[in-house]
Protein backbone atom coordinates (compact mmCIF):
# COMPACT_ATOMS: atom_id res chain seq x y z
CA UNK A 1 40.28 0.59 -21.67
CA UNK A 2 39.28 3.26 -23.94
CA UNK A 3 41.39 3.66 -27.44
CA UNK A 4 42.27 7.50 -26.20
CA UNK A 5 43.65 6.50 -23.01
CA UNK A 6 45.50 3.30 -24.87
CA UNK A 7 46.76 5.76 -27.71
CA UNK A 8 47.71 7.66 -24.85
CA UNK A 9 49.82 5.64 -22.87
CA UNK A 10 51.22 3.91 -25.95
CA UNK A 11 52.50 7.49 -26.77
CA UNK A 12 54.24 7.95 -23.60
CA UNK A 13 56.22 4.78 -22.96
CA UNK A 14 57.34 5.31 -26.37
CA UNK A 15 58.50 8.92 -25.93
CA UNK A 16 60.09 7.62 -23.03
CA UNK A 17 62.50 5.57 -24.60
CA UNK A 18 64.24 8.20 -27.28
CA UNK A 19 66.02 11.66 -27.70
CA UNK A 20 64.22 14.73 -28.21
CA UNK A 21 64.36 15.02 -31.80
CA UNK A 22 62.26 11.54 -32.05
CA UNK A 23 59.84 12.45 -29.74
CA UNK A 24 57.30 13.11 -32.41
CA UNK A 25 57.62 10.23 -34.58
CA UNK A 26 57.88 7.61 -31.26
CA UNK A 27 54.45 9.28 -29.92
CA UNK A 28 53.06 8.54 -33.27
CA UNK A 29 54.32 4.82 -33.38
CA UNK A 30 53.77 4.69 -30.37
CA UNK A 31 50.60 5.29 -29.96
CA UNK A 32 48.66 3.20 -32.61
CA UNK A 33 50.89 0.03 -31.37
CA UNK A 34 49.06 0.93 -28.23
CA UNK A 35 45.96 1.05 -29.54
CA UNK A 36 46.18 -1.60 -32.40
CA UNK A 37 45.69 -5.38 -29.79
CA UNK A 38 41.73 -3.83 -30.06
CA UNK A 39 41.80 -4.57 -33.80
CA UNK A 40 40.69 -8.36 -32.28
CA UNK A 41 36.98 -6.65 -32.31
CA UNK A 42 36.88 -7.63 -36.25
CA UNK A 43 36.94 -11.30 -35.35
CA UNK A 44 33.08 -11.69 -35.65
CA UNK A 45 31.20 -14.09 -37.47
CA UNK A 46 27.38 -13.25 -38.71
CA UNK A 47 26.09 -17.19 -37.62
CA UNK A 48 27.80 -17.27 -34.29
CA UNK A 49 26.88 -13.92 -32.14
CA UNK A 50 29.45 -14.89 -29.15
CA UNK A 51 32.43 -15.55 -30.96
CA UNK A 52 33.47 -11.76 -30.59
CA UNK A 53 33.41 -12.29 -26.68
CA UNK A 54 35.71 -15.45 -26.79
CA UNK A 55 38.22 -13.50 -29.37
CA UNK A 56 38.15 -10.09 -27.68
CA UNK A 57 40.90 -9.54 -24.88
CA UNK A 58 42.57 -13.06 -26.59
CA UNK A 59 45.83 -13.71 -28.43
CA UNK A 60 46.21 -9.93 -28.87
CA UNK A 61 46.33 -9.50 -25.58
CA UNK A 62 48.21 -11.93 -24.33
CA UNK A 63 51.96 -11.24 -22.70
CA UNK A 64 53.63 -13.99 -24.88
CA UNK A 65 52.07 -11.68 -28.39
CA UNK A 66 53.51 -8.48 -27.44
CA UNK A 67 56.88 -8.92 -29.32
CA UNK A 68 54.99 -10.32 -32.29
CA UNK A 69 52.32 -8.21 -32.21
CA UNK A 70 54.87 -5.18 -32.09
CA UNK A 71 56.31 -6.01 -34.86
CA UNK A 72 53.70 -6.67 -37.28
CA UNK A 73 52.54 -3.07 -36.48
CA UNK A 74 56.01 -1.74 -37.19
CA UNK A 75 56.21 -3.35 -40.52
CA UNK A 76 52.52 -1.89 -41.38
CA UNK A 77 53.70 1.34 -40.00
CA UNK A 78 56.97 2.22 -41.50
CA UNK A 79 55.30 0.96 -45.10
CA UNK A 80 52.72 3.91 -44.31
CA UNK A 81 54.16 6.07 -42.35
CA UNK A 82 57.49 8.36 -43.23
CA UNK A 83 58.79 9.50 -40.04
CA UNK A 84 62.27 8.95 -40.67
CA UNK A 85 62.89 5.77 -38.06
CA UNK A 86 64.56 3.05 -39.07
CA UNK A 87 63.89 -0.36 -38.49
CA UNK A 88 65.31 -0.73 -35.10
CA UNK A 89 63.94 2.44 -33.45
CA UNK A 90 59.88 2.05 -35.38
CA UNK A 91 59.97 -1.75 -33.78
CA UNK A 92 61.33 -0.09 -30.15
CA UNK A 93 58.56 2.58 -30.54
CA UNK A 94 56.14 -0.22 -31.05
CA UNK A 95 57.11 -2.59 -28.91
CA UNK A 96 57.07 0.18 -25.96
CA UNK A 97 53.44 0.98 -27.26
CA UNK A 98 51.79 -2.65 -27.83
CA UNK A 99 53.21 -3.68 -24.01
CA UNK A 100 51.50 -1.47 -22.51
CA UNK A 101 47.94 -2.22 -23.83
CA UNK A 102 47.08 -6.01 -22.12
CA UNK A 103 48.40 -4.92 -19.38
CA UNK A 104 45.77 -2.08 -18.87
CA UNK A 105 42.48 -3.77 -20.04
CA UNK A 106 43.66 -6.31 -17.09
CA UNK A 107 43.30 -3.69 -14.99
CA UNK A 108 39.75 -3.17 -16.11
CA UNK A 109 36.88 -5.67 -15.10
CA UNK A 110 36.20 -6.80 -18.55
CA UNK A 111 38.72 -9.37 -18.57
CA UNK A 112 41.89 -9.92 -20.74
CA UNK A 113 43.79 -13.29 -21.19
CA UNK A 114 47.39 -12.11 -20.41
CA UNK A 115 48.42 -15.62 -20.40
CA UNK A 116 47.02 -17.43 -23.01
CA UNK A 117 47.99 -19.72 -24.57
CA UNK A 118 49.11 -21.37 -21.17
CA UNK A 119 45.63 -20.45 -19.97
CA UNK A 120 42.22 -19.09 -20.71
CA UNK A 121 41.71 -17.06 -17.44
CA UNK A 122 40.23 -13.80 -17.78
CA UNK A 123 42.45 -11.29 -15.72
CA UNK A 124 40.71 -8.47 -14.29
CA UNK A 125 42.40 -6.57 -11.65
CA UNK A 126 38.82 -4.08 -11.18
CA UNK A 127 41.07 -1.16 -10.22
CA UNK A 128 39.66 1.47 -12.68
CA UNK A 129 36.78 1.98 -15.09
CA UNK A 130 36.86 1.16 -18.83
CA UNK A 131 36.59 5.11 -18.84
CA UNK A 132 37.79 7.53 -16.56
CA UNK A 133 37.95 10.98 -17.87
CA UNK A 134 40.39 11.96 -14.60
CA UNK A 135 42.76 9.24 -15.26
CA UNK A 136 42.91 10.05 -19.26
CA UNK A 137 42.61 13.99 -19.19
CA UNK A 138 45.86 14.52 -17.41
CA UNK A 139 47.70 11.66 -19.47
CA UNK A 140 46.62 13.23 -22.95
CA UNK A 141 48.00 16.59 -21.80
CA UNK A 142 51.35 15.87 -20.76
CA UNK A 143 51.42 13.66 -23.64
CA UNK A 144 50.79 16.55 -26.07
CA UNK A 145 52.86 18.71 -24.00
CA UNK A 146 56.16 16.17 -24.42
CA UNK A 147 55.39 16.49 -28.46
CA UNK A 148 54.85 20.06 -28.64
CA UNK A 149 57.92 20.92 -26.77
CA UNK A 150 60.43 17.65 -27.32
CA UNK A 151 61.29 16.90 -23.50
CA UNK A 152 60.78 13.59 -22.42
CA UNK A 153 60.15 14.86 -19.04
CA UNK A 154 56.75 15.53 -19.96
CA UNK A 155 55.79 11.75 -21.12
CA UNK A 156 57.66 10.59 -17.64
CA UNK A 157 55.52 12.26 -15.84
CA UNK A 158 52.30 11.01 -17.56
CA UNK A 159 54.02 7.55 -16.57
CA UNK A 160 54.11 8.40 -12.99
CA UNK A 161 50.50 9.99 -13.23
CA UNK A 162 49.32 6.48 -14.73
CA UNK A 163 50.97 4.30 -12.18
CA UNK A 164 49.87 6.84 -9.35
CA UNK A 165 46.04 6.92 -10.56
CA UNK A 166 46.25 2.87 -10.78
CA UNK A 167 47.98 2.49 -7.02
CA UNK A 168 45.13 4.61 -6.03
CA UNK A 169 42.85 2.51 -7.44
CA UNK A 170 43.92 -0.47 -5.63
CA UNK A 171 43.54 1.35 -2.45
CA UNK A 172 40.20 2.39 -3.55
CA UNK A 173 39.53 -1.17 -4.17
CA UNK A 174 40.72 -2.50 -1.05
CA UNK A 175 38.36 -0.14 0.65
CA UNK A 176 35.31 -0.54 -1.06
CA UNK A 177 36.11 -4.50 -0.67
CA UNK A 178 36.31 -4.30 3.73
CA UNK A 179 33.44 -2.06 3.00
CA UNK A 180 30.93 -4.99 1.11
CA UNK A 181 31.89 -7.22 3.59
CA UNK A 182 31.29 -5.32 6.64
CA UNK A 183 28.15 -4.72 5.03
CA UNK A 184 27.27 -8.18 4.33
CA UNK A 185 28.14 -8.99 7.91
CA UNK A 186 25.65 -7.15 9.22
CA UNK A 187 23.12 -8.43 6.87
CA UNK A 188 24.27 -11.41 8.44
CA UNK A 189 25.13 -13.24 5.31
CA UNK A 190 28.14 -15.05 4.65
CA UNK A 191 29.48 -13.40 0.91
CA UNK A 192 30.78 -16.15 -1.29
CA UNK A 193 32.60 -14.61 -4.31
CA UNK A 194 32.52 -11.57 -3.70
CA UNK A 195 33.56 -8.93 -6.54
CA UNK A 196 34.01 -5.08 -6.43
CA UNK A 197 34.51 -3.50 -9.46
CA UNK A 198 34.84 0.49 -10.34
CA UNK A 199 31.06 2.25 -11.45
CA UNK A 200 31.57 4.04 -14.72
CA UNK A 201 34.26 6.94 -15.08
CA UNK A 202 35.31 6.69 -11.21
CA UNK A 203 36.94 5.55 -8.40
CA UNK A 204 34.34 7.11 -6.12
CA UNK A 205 31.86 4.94 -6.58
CA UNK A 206 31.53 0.74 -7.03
CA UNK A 207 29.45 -1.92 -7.37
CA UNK A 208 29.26 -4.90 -4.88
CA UNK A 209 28.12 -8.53 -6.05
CA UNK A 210 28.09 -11.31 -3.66
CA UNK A 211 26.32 -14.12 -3.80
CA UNK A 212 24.25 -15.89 -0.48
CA UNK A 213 21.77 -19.18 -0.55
CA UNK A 214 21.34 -19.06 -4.41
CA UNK A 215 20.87 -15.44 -4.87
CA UNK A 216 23.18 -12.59 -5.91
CA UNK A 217 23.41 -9.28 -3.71
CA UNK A 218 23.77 -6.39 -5.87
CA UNK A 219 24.78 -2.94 -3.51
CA UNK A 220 26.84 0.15 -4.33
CA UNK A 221 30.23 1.28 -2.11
CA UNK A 222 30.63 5.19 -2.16
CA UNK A 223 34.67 5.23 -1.31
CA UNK A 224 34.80 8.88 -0.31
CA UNK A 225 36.34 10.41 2.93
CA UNK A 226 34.02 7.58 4.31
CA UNK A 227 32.96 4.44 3.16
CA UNK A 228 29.02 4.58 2.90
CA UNK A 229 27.18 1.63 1.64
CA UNK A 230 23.95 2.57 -1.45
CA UNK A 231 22.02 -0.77 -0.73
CA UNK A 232 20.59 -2.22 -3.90
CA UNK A 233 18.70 -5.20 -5.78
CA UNK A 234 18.97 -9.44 -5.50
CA UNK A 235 18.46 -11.58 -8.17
CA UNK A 236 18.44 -15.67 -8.32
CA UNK A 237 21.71 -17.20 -9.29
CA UNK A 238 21.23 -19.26 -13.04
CA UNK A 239 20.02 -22.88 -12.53
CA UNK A 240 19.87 -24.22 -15.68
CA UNK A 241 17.79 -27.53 -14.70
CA UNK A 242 15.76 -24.95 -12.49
CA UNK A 243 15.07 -21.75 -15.29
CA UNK A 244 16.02 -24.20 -18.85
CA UNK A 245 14.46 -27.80 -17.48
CA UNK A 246 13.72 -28.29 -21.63
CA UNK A 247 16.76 -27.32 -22.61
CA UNK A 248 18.63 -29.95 -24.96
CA UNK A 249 22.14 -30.79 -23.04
CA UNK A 250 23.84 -31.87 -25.91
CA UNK A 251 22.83 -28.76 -28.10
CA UNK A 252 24.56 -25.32 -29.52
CA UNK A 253 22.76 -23.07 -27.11
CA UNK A 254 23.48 -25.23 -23.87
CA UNK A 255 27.59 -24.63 -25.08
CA UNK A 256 26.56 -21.29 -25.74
CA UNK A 257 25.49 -20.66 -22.06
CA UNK A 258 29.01 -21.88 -20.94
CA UNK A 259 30.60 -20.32 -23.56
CA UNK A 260 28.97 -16.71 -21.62
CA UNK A 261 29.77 -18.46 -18.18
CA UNK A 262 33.24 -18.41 -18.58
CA UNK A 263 33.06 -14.43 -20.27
CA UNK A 264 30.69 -14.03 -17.52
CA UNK A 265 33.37 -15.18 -14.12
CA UNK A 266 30.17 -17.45 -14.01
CA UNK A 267 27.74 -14.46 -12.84
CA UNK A 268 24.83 -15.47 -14.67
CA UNK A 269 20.95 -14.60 -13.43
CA UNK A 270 17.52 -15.26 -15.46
CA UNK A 271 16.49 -11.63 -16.01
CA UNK A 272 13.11 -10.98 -17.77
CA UNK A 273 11.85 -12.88 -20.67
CA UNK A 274 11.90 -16.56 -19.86
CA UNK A 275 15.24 -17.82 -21.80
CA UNK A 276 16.91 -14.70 -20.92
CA UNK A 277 20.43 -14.43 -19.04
CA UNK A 278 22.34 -11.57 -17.93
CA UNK A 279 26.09 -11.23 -16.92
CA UNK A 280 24.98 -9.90 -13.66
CA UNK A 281 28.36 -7.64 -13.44
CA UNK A 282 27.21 -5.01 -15.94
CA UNK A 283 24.74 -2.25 -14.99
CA UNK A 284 24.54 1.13 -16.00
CA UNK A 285 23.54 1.95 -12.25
CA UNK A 286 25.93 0.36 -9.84
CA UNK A 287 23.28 -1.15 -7.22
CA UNK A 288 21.03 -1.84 -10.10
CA UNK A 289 20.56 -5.28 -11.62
CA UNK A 290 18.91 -4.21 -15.31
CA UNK A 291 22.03 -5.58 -17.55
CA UNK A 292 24.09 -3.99 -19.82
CA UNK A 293 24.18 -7.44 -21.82
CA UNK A 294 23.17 -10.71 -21.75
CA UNK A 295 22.15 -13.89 -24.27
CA UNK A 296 18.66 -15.38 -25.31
CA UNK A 297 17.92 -18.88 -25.35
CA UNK A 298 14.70 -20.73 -27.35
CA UNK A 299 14.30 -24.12 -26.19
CA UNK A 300 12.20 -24.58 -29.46
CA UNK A 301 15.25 -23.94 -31.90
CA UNK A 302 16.27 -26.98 -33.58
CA UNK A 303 19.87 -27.72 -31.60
CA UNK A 304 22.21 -26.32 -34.21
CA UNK A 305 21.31 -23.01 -33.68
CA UNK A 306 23.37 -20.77 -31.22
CA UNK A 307 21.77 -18.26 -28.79
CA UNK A 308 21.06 -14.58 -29.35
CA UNK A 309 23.33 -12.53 -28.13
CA UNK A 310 21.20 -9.06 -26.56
CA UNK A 311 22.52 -5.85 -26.03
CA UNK A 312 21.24 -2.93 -23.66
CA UNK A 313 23.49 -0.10 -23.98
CA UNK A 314 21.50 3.12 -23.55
CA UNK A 315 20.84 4.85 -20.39
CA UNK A 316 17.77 6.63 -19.84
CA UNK A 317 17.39 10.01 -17.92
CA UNK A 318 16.44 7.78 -14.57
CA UNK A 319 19.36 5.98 -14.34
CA UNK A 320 21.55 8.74 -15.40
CA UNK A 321 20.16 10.33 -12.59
CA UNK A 322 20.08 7.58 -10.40
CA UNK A 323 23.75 7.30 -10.65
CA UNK A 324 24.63 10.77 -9.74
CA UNK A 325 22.56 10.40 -6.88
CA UNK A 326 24.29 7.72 -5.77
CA UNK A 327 27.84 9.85 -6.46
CA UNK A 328 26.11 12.49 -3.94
CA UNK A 329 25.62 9.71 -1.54
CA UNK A 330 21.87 9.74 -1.63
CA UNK A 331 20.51 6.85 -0.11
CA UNK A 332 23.73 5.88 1.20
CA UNK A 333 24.61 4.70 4.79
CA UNK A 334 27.90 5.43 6.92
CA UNK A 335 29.81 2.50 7.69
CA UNK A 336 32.71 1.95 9.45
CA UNK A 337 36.11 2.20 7.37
């Protein structure tokens, strides 16, 4: 999730849990414990490009950190900070802040390891977007709201705002799911692993990958008063005797590739460029296969060397408009809730 909305909700599960005349100083604690599990993104290394994606979402993360991890940022914070807490109450501020953030991401679809070290699954419940002004907007304002005038009331009900905006995504889920399948039905294709997760900023609109003899199906499922189905691209499932026959087994890069299979849930596709392959989740256009990210392999490399990790982050005018489109429902088609 975005480090506003985790500030955010740090903030208020904090403010929750003192008097009035604390409210200030727990919103403050509380909200860079909430924030601080992201400050995993520094674990990089300059020779190996996809050691950020095994250490993101990892340890920090995890359920069995959280009292640990609260309080190493209450002993940072009360060196810093001089808000008049004591010991006791900085760690409770924390430790209300730093729960809430794993807990969150996992409800993203990037993936967070709530349970390592017991195991390395990624947990990604795909009930709201990484950003989602209408989920945040509201949260931020009651949270100001409980500082500016001391009531607690105000961060409870940015509580009940954040677990009614996530219910609602599950329901919105759950739709869009009987939606894709319907759909596939009448394609008359039998979806094996099928995945819905929310298009960027909303709960309107979501993307639909299923895969069906070798290839993936790539649609959009506009959740509004009606489910409507946005048909979109296929793409060829990653074989990597099939699109890497010269590919050295035993090398870096052929680790590498699993290494991004299990970041990826395994939804890998050879996308452009020979050697290239994309985590078929990410699009900046929901029914769209051009990748948000993806790694590049050189069968020449001597069998040290690690793949390149590629990036393709900005969105052009046409998908940008592309993507409303699809919010309008253009080239959309009714289907049965």
């Amino acid at each position: 999730m975005d480090p506003i909305s985790q500030g955010a909700i740090g903030a208020a599960f904090a403010q929750s849990a003192t008097s009035a005349e604390k409210i200030r100083a727990y919103a403050i604690f509380g909200c860079l414990a909430g924030m601080a599990p992201d400050l995993d993104v520094f674990i990089q290394s300059s020779t190996d490009p996809l050691l950020f994606l095994e250490y993101h979402r990892h340890f920090t993360h995890a359920l069995i950190f959280i009292p640990f991890g609260a309080a190493l940022v209450a002993a940072v914070l009360q060196k810093i900070l001089r808000l008049g807490l004591s010991w006791r109450q900085a760690y409770i501020a924390c430790l209300f802040g730093y729960a809430t953030h794993g807990l969150l991401d996992a409800c993203t679809s990037y993936g967070t390891q709530l349970f390592w070290p017991f195991s390395d699954t990624r947990i990604a419940w795909n009930n709201i977007s990484v950003v989602d002004p209408l989920f945040t907007l509201p949260l931020l304002v009651l949270v100001i709201l409980s500082i500016r005038r001391r009531k607690r009331s105000f961060a409870l009900g940015a509580i009940v705002w954040v677990l009614l905006y996530l219910c609602f995504g599950f329901i919105q889920h759950h739709r869009a799911t009987l939606g894709a399948e319907q759909f596939a039905q009448l394609q008359g294709h039998n979806p094996a692993r099928l995945t819905l997760k929310p298009g960027f900023g909303t709960l309107l609109l979501w993307k639909s990958i299923y895969a069906h003899n070798g290839v993936y199906h790539v649609d959009a499922i506009r959740t509004g008063l009606a489910t409507t189905i946005c048909p979109g691209d296929q793409i060829e499932i990653f074989n990597p005797q099939k699109h890497l026959p010269n590919l050295d087994i035993n090398s870096q890069q052929a680790l590498d590739i699993e290494r991004f299979r299990w970041f990826s849930d395994d939804y890998l596709a050879p996308y452009g460029e020979p050697g290239n392959i994309i985590d078929v989740r990410y699009a900046a256009v929901p029914n769209d296969i051009n990748p948000l990210w993806g790694i590049r392999i050189d069968t020449q490399a001597p069998t040290t060397a690690h793949a390149q990790f590629i990036t393709n982050r900005r969105t052009n005018q046409a998908q940008t408009q592309a993507f409303l489109d699809l919010l309008a429902g253009d080239g959309c088609t009714g289907i049965a809730d």
